[in-house]
N, C-alpha and C. Protein backbone atom coordinates (compact mmCIF):
# COMPACT_ATOMS: atom_id res chain seq x y z
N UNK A 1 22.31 9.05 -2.51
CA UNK A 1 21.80 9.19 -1.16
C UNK A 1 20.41 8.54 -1.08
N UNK A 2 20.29 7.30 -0.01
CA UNK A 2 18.74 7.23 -0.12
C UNK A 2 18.08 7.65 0.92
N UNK A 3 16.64 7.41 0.25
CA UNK A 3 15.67 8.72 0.91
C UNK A 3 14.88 7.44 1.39
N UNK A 4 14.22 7.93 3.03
CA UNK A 4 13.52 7.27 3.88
C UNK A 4 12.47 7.87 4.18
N UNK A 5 11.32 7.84 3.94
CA UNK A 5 9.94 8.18 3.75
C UNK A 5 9.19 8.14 5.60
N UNK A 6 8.40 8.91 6.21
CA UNK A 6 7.57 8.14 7.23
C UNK A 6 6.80 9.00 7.27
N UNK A 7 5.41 8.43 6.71
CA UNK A 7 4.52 9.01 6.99
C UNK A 7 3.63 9.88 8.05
N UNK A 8 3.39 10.64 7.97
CA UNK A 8 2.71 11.53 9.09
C UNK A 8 1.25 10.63 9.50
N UNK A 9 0.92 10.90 10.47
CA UNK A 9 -0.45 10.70 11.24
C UNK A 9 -1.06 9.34 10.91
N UNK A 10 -2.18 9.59 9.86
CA UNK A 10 -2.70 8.79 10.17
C UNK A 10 -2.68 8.21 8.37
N UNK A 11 -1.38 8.50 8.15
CA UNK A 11 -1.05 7.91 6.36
C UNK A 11 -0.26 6.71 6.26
N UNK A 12 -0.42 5.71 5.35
CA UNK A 12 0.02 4.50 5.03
C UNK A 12 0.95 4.52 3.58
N UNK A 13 2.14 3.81 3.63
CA UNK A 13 3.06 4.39 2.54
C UNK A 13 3.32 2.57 1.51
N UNK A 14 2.66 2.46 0.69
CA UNK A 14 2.51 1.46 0.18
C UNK A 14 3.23 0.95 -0.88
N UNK A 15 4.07 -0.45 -1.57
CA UNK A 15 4.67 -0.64 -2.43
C UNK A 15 3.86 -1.31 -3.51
N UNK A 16 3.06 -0.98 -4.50
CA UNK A 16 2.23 -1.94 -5.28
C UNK A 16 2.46 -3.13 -5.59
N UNK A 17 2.15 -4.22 -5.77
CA UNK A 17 2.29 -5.33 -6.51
C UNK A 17 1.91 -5.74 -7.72
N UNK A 18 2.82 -5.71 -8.68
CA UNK A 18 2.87 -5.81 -9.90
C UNK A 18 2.54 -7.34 -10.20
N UNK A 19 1.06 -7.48 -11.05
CA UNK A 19 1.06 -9.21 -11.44
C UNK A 19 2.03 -9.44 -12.26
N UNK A 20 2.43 -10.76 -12.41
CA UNK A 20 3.50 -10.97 -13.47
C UNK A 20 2.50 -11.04 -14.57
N UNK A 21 3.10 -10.10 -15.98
CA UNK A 21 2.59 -10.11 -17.24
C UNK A 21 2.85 -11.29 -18.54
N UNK A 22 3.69 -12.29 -17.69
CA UNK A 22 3.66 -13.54 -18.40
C UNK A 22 3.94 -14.64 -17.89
N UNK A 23 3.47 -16.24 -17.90
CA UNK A 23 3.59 -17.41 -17.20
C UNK A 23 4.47 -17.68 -17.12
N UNK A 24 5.25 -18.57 -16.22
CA UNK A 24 6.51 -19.39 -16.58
C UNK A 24 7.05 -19.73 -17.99
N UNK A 25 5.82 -20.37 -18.43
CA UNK A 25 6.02 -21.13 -20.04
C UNK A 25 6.25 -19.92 -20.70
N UNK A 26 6.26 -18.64 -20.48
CA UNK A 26 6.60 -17.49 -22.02
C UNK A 26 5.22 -17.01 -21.99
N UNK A 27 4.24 -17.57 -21.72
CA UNK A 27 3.10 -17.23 -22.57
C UNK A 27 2.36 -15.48 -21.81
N UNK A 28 2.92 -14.86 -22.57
CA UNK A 28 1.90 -13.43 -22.61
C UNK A 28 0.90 -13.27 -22.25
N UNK A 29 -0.02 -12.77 -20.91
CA UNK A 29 -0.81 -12.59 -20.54
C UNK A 29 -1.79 -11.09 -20.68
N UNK A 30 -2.86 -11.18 -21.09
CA UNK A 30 -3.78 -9.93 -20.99
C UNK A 30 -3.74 -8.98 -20.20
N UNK A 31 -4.12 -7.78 -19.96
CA UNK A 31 -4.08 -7.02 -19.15
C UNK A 31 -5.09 -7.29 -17.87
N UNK A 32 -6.51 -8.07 -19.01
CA UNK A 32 -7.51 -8.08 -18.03
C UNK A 32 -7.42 -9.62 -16.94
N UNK A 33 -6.52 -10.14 -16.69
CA UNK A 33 -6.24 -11.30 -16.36
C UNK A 33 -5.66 -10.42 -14.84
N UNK A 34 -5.22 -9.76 -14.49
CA UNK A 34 -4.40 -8.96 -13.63
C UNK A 34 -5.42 -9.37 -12.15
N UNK A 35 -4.40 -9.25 -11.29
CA UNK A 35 -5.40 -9.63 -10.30
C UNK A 35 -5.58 -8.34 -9.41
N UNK A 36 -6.02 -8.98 -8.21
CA UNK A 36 -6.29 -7.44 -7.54
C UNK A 36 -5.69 -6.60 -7.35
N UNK A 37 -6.20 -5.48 -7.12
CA UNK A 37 -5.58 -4.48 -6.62
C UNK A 37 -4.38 -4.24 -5.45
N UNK A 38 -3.38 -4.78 -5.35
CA UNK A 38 -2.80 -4.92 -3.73
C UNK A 38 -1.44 -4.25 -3.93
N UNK A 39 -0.96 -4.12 -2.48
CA UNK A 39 0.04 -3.85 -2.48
C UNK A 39 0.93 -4.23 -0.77
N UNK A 40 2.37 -3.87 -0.75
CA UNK A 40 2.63 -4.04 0.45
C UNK A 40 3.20 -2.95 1.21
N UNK A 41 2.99 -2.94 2.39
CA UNK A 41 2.76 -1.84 3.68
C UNK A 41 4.21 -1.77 4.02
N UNK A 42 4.63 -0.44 3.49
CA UNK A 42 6.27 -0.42 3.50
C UNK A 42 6.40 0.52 4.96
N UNK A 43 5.51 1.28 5.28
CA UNK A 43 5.35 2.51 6.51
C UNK A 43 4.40 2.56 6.46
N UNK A 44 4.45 2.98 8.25
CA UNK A 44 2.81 3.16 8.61
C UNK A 44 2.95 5.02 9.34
N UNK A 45 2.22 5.53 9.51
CA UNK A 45 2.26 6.50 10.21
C UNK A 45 1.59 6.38 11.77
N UNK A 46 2.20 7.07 12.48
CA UNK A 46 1.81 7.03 14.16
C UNK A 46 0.00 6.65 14.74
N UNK A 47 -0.82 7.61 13.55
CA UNK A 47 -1.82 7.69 13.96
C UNK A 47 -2.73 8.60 14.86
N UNK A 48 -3.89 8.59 14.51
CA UNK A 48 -4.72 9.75 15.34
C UNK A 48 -4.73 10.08 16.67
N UNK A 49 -5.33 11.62 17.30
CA UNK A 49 -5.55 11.33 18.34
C UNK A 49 -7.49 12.02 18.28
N UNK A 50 -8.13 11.35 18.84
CA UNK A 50 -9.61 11.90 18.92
C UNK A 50 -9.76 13.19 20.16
N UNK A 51 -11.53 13.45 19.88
CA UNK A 51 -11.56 15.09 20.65
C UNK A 51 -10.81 14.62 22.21
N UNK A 52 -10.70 13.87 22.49
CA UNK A 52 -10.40 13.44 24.20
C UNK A 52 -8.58 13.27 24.43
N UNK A 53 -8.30 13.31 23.43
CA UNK A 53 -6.51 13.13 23.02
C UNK A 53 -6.53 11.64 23.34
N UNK A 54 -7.27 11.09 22.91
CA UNK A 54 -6.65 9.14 22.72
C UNK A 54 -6.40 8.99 21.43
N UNK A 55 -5.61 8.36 21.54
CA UNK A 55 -5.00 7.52 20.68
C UNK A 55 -5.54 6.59 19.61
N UNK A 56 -5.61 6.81 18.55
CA UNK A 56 -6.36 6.27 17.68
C UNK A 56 -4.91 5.29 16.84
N UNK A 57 -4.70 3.71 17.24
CA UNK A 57 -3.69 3.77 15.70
C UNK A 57 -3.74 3.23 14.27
N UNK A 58 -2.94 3.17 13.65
CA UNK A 58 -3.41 2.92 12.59
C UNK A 58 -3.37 1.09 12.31
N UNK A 59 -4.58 0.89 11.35
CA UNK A 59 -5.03 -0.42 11.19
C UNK A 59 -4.15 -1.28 10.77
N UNK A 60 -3.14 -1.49 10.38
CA UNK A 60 -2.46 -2.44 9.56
C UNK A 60 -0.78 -1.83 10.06
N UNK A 61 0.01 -2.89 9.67
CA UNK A 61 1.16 -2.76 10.35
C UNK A 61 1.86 -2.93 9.22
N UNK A 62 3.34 -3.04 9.03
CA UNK A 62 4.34 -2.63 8.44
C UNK A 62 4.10 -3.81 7.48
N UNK A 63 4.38 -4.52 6.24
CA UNK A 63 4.44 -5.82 5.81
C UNK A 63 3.07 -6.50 5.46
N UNK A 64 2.26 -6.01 5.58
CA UNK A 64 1.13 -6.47 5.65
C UNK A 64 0.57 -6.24 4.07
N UNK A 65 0.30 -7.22 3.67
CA UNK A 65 -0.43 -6.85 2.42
C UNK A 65 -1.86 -6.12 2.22
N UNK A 66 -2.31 -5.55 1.43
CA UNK A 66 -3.69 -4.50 1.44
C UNK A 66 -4.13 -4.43 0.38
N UNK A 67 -5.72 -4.24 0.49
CA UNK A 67 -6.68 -4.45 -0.96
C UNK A 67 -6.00 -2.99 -0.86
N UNK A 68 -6.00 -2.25 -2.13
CA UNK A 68 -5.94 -0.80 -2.61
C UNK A 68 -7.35 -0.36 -3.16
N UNK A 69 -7.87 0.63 -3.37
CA UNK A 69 -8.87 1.18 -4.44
C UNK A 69 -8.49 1.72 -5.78
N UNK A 70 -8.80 1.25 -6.36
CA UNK A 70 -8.36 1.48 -8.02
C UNK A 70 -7.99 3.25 -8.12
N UNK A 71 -8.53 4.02 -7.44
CA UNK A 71 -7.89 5.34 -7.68
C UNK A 71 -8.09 5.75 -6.26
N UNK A 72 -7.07 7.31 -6.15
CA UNK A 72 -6.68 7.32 -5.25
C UNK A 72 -5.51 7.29 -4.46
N UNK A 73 -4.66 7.97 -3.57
CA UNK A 73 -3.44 7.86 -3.04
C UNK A 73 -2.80 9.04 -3.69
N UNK A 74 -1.86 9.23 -3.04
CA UNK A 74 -0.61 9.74 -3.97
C UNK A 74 1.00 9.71 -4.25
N UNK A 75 0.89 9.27 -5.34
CA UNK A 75 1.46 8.44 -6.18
C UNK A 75 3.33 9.56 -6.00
N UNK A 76 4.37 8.50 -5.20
CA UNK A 76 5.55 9.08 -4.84
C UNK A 76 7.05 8.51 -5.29
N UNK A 77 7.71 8.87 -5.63
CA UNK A 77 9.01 8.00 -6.47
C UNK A 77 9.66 8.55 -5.56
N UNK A 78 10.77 7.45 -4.92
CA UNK A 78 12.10 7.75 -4.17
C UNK A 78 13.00 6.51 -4.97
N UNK A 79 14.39 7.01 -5.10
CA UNK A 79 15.24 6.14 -5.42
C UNK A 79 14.56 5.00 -6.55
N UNK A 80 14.18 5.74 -7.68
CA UNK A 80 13.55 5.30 -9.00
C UNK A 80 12.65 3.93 -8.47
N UNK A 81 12.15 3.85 -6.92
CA UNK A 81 10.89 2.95 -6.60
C UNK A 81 9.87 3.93 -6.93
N UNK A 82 8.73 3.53 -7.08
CA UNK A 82 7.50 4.14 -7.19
C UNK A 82 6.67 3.30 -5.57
N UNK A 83 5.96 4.22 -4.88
CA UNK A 83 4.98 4.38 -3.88
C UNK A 83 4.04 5.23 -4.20
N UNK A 84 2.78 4.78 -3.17
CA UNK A 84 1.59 4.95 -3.09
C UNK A 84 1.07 5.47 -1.71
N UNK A 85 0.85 6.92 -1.22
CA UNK A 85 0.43 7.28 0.19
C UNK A 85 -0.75 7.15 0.02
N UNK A 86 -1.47 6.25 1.21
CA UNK A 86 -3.02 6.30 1.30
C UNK A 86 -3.03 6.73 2.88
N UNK A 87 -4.45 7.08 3.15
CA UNK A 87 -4.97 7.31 4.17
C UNK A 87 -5.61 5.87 4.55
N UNK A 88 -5.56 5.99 6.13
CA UNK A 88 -5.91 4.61 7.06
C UNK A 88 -7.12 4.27 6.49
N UNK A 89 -8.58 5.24 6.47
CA UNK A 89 -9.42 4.72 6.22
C UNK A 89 -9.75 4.49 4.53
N UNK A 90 -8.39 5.35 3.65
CA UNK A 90 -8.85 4.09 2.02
C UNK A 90 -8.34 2.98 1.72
N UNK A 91 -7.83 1.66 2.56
CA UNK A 91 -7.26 0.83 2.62
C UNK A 91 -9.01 -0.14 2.68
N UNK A 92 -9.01 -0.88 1.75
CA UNK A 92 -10.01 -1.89 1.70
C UNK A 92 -10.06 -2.76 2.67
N UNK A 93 -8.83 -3.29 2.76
CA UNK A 93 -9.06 -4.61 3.84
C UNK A 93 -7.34 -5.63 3.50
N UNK A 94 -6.87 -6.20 4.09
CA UNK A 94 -5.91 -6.53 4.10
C UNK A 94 -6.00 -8.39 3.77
N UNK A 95 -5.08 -8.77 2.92
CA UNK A 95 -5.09 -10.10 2.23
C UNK A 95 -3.91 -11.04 2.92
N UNK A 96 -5.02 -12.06 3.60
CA UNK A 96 -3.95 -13.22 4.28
C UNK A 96 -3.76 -14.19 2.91
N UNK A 97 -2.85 -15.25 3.17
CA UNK A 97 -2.83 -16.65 2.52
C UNK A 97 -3.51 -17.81 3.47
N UNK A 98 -4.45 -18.22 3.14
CA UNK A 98 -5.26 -19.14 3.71
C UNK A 98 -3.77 -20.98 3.75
């Protein structure tokens, strides 16, 4: 049976991105070679409402790639994937391709 996740309010449900741990050529790479922190924006949650009941929503949209903070979130397994729930405001900043 699979399980479909959606975050409440104002939480972001994230898939990490794993660097590849070795080049094309074979060659074995370091740990410290790893690049940033990121991941991709699998669910978003609805979002806030402030003291006035507006609508606050959340920053980043479904697909969107995102700096992460090295700790932090909490860390969720469905259907032997591993996810990451963060809140709207611990999301660093989101990574285009120039």
């Amino acid at each position: 049976m699979a399980k479909h996740l959606v975050p409440l309010l104002n939480r972001i449900l994230v898939e990490k991105i794993v660097p590849p741990s070795k080049t094309t050529a074979g060659i074995l790479l370091p740990e410290k070679t790893a690049k940033l922190n990121s991941g991709k924006v699998v669910a978003v949650g609805s979002g806030l409402r402030d003291k006035e009941g507006n609508h606050i929503p959340v920053s980043v949209k479904e697909g969107d790639t995102v700096l992460l903070p090295d700790y932090g979130g909490t860390e969720i397994k469905l259907d032997d994937k591993e996810y990451h729930l963060y809140r709207d405001e611990d999301i660093l900043g989101t990574l285009h391709d120039d």
